[in-house]
Protein backbone atom coordinates (compact mmCIF):
# COMPACT_ATOMS: atom_id res chain seq x y z
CA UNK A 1 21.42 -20.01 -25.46
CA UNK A 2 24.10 -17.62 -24.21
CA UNK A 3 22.30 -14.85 -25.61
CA UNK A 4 19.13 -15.58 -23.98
CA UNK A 5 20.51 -16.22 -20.80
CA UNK A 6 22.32 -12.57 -20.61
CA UNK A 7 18.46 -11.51 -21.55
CA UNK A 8 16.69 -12.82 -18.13
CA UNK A 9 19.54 -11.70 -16.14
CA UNK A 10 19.09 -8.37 -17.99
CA UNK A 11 15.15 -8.51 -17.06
CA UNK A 12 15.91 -9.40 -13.11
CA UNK A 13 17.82 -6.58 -12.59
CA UNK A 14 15.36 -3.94 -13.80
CA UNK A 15 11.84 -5.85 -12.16
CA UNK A 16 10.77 -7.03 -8.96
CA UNK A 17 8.78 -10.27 -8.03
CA UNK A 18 5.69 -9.81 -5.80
CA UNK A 19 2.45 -11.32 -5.38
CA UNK A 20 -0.90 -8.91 -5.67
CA UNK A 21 -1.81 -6.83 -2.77
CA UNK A 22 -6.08 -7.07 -1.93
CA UNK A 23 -6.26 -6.45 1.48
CA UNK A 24 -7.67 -3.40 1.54
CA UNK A 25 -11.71 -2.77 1.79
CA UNK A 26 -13.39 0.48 0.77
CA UNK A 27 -15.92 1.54 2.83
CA UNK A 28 -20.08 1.96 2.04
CA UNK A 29 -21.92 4.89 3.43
CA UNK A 30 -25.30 5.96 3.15
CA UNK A 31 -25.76 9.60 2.07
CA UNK A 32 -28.74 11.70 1.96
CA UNK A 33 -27.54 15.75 1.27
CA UNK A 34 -27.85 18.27 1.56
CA UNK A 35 -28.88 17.88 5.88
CA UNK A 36 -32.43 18.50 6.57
CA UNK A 37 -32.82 22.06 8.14
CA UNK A 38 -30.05 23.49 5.78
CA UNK A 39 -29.73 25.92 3.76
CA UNK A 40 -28.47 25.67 0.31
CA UNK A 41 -27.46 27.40 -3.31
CA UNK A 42 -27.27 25.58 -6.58
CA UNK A 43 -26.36 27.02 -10.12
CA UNK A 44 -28.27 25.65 -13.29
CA UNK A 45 -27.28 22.29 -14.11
CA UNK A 46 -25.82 21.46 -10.30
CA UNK A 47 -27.58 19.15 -8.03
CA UNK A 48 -30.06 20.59 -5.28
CA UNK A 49 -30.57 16.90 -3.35
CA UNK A 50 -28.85 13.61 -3.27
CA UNK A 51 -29.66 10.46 -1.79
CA UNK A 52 -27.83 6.57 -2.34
CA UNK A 53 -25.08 4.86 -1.64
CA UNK A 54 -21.32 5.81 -2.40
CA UNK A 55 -18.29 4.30 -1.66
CA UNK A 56 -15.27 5.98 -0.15
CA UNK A 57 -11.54 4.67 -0.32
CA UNK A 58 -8.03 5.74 -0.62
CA UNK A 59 -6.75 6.21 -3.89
CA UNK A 60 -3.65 7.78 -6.00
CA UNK A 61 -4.87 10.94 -8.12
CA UNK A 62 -2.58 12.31 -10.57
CA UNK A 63 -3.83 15.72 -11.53
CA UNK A 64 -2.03 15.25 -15.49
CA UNK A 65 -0.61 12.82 -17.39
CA UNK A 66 2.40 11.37 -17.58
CA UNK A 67 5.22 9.41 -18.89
CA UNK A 68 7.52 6.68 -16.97
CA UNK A 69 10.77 5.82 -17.29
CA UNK A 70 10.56 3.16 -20.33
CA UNK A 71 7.55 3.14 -22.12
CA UNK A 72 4.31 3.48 -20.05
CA UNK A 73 1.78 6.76 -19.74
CA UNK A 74 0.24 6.93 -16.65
CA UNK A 75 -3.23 8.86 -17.20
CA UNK A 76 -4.77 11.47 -15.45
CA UNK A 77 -7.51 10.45 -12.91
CA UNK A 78 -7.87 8.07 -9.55
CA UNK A 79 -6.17 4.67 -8.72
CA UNK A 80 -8.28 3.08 -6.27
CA UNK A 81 -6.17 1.44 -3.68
CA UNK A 82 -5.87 -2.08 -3.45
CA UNK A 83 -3.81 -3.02 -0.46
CA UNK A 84 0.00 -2.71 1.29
CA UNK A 85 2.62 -4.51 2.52
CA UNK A 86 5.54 -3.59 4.65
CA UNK A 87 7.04 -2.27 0.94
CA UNK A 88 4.21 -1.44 -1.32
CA UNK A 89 1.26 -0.23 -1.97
CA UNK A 90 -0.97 -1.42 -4.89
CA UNK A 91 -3.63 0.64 -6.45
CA UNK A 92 -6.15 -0.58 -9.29
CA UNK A 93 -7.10 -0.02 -12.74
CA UNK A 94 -11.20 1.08 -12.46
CA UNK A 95 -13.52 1.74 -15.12
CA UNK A 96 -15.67 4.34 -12.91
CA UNK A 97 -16.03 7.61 -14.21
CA UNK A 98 -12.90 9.75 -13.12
CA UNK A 99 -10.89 7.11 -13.23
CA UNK A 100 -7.42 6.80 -15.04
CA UNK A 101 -6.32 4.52 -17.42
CA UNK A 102 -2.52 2.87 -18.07
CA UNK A 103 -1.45 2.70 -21.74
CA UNK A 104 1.35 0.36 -22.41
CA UNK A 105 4.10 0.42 -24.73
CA UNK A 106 4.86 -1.88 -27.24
CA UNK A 107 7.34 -3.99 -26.08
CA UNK A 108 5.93 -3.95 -22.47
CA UNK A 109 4.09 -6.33 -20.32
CA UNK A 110 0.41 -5.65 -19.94
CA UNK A 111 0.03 -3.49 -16.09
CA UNK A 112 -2.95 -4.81 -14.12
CA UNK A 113 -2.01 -2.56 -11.12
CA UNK A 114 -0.07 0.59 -10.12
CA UNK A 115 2.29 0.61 -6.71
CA UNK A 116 3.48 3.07 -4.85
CA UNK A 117 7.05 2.08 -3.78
CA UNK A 118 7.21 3.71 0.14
CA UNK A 119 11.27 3.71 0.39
CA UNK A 120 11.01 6.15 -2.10
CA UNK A 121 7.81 7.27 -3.64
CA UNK A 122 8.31 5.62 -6.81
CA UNK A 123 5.90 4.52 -9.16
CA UNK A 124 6.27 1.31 -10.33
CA UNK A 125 3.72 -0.50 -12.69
CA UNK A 126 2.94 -4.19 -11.83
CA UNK A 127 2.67 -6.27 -14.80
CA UNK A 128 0.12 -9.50 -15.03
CA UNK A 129 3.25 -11.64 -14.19
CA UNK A 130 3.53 -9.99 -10.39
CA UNK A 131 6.84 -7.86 -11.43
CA UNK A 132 7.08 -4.24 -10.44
CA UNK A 133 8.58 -2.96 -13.30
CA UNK A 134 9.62 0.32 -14.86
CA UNK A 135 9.93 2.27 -11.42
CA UNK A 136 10.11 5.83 -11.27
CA UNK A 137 10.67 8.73 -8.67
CA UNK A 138 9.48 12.65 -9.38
CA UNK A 139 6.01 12.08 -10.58
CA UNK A 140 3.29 14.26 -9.76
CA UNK A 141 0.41 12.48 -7.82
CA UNK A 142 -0.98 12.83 -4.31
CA UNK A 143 -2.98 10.36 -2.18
CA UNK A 144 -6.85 11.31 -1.82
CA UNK A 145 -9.96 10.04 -0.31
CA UNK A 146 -12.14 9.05 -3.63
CA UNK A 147 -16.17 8.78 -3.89
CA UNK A 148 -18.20 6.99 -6.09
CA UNK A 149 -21.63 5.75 -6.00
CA UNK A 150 -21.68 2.19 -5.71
CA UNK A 151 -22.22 0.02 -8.77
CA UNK A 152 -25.10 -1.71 -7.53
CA UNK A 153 -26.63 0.81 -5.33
CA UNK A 154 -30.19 3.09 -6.21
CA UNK A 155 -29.39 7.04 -6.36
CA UNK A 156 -31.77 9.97 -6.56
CA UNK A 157 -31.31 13.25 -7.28
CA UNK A 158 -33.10 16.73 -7.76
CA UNK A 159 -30.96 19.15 -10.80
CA UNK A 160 -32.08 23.28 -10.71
CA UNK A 161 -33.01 24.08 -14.87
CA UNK A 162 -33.31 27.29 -14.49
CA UNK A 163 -36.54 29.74 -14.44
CA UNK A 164 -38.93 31.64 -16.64
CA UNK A 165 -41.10 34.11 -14.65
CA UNK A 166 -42.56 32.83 -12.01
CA UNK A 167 -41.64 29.39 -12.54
CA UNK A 168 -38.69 27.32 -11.52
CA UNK A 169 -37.91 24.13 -13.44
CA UNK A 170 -36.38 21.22 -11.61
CA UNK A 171 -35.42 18.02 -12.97
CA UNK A 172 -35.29 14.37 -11.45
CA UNK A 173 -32.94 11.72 -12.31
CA UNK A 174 -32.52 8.06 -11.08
CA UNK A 175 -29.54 6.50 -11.32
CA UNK A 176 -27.77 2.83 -10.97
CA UNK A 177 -24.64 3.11 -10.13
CA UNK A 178 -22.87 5.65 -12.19
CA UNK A 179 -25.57 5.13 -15.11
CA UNK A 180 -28.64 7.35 -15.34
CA UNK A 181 -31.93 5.66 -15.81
CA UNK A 182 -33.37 7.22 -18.95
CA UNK A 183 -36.69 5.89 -18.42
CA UNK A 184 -36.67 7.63 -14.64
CA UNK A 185 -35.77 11.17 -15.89
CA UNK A 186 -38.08 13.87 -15.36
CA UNK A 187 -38.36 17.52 -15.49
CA UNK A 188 -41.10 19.61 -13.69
CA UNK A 189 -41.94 23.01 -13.48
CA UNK A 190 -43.36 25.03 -10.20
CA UNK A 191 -44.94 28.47 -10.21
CA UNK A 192 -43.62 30.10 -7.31
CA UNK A 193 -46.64 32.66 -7.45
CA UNK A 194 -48.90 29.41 -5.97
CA UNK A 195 -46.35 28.06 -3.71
CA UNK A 196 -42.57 28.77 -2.50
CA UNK A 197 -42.87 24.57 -1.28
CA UNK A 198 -41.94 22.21 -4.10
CA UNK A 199 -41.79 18.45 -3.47
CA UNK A 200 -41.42 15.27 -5.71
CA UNK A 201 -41.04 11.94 -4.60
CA UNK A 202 -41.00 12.65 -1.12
CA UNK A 203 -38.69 15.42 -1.20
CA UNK A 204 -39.74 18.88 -0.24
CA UNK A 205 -37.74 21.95 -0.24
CA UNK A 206 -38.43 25.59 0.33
CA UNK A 207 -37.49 28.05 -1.96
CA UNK A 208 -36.21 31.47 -0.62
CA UNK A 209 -35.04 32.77 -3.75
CA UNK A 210 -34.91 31.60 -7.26
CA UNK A 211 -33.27 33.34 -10.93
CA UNK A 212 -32.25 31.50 -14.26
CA UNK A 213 -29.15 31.35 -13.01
CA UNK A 214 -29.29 30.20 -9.34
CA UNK A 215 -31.99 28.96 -6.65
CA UNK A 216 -31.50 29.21 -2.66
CA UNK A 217 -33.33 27.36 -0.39
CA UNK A 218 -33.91 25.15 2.65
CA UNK A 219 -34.39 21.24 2.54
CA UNK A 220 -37.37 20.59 4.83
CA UNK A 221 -37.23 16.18 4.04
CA UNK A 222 -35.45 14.33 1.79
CA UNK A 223 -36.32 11.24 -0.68
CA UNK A 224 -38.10 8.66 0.89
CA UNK A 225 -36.32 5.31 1.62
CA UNK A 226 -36.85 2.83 -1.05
């Protein structure tokens, strides 16, 4: 009994009791890029158009991993934020792509969140029993605005191939969410000798110059709305 009791007052005086922080709300924009009228340059395998949904919110990015004090390793990647308090700020554990990950130790409580301690700048993992525990200062992380398209939300999107002679091949994806559609993939090819126009799906571009290793032109519409 004694020995257990020395044990709690041991854990008290290296966690802190708090309740989760979720009163923060991302925000949903619609985006449809590049602007008409613009002009534009894309390498082989980048994206010429975009259109969907994405959301935007604060998050903590740390650029490498990294260890804590006791026995956690905080992965590289985002922390979407959760909410604050007066002391803390919480940020979440996502499974979207660029997102980091928390590996436990052994002996350790499992972490359902990350918080930013603002007396200090610590980092302090917060354990599925509401304790910040295992707080430390020094780390290297900044706080940036993160994008992802939504989970639930229809995206489209034109990708430059390349070109052999006279032709440019574009390809077409559809995605939900993060996921690509495999049966809405496409790939197309335009001979610029007929036209410098090429459309698909609404979209329509003009083409001021084209090589198999980049393409230039100007976005005359965009996807139309589903």
């Amino acid at each position: 009994m004694y020995k257990t009791l020395i044990c709690v007052a041991a854990s008290i005086a290296v966690v802190g009791c708090a309740t989760p922080l979720t009163n923060y709300q991302p925000q949903k924009r619609e985006i449809s890029e590049p602007p008409i009228n613009s002009i534009n340059e894309a390498y082989v395998g980048d994206r010429m158009l975009s259109q969907g949904t994405i959301t935007e919110r604060d998050a903590l990015y740390f650029p490498v991993t990294q260890k804590t004090s006791f026995q956690h390793t905080i992965q590289q990647g985002y922390y979407p934020k959760r909410g604050e308090d007066a002391e803390y700020i919480q940020y979440g554990i996502s499974n979207e792509p660029g997102a980091g990950k928390i590996i436990d130790g052994p002996l350790s409580d499992p972490t359902q969140s990350v918080t930013l301690r603002k007396a200090d700048n610590a980092i302090c993992m917060f354990t599925i029993y509401n304790m910040n525990v295992d707080c430390k200062t020094g780390l290297n992380f900044n706080k940036q605005n993160w994008s992802t398209a939504d989970a639930n939300s229809f995206q489209q999107t034109l990708l430059y191939n390349g070109k052999v002679g006279s032709k440019v091949n574009i390809g077409y994806r559809e995605f939900s969410g993060d996921m690509a559609r495999p049966a809405f993939s496409n790939a197309v090819e335009y001979d610029l000798n007929e036209s410098q126009q090429i459309g698909y799906k609404g979209a329509l571009l003009d083409i001021i110059e084209a090589n198999n290793q980049m393409i230039k032109y100007k976005v005359l519409k965009n996807f139309k709305v589903r």
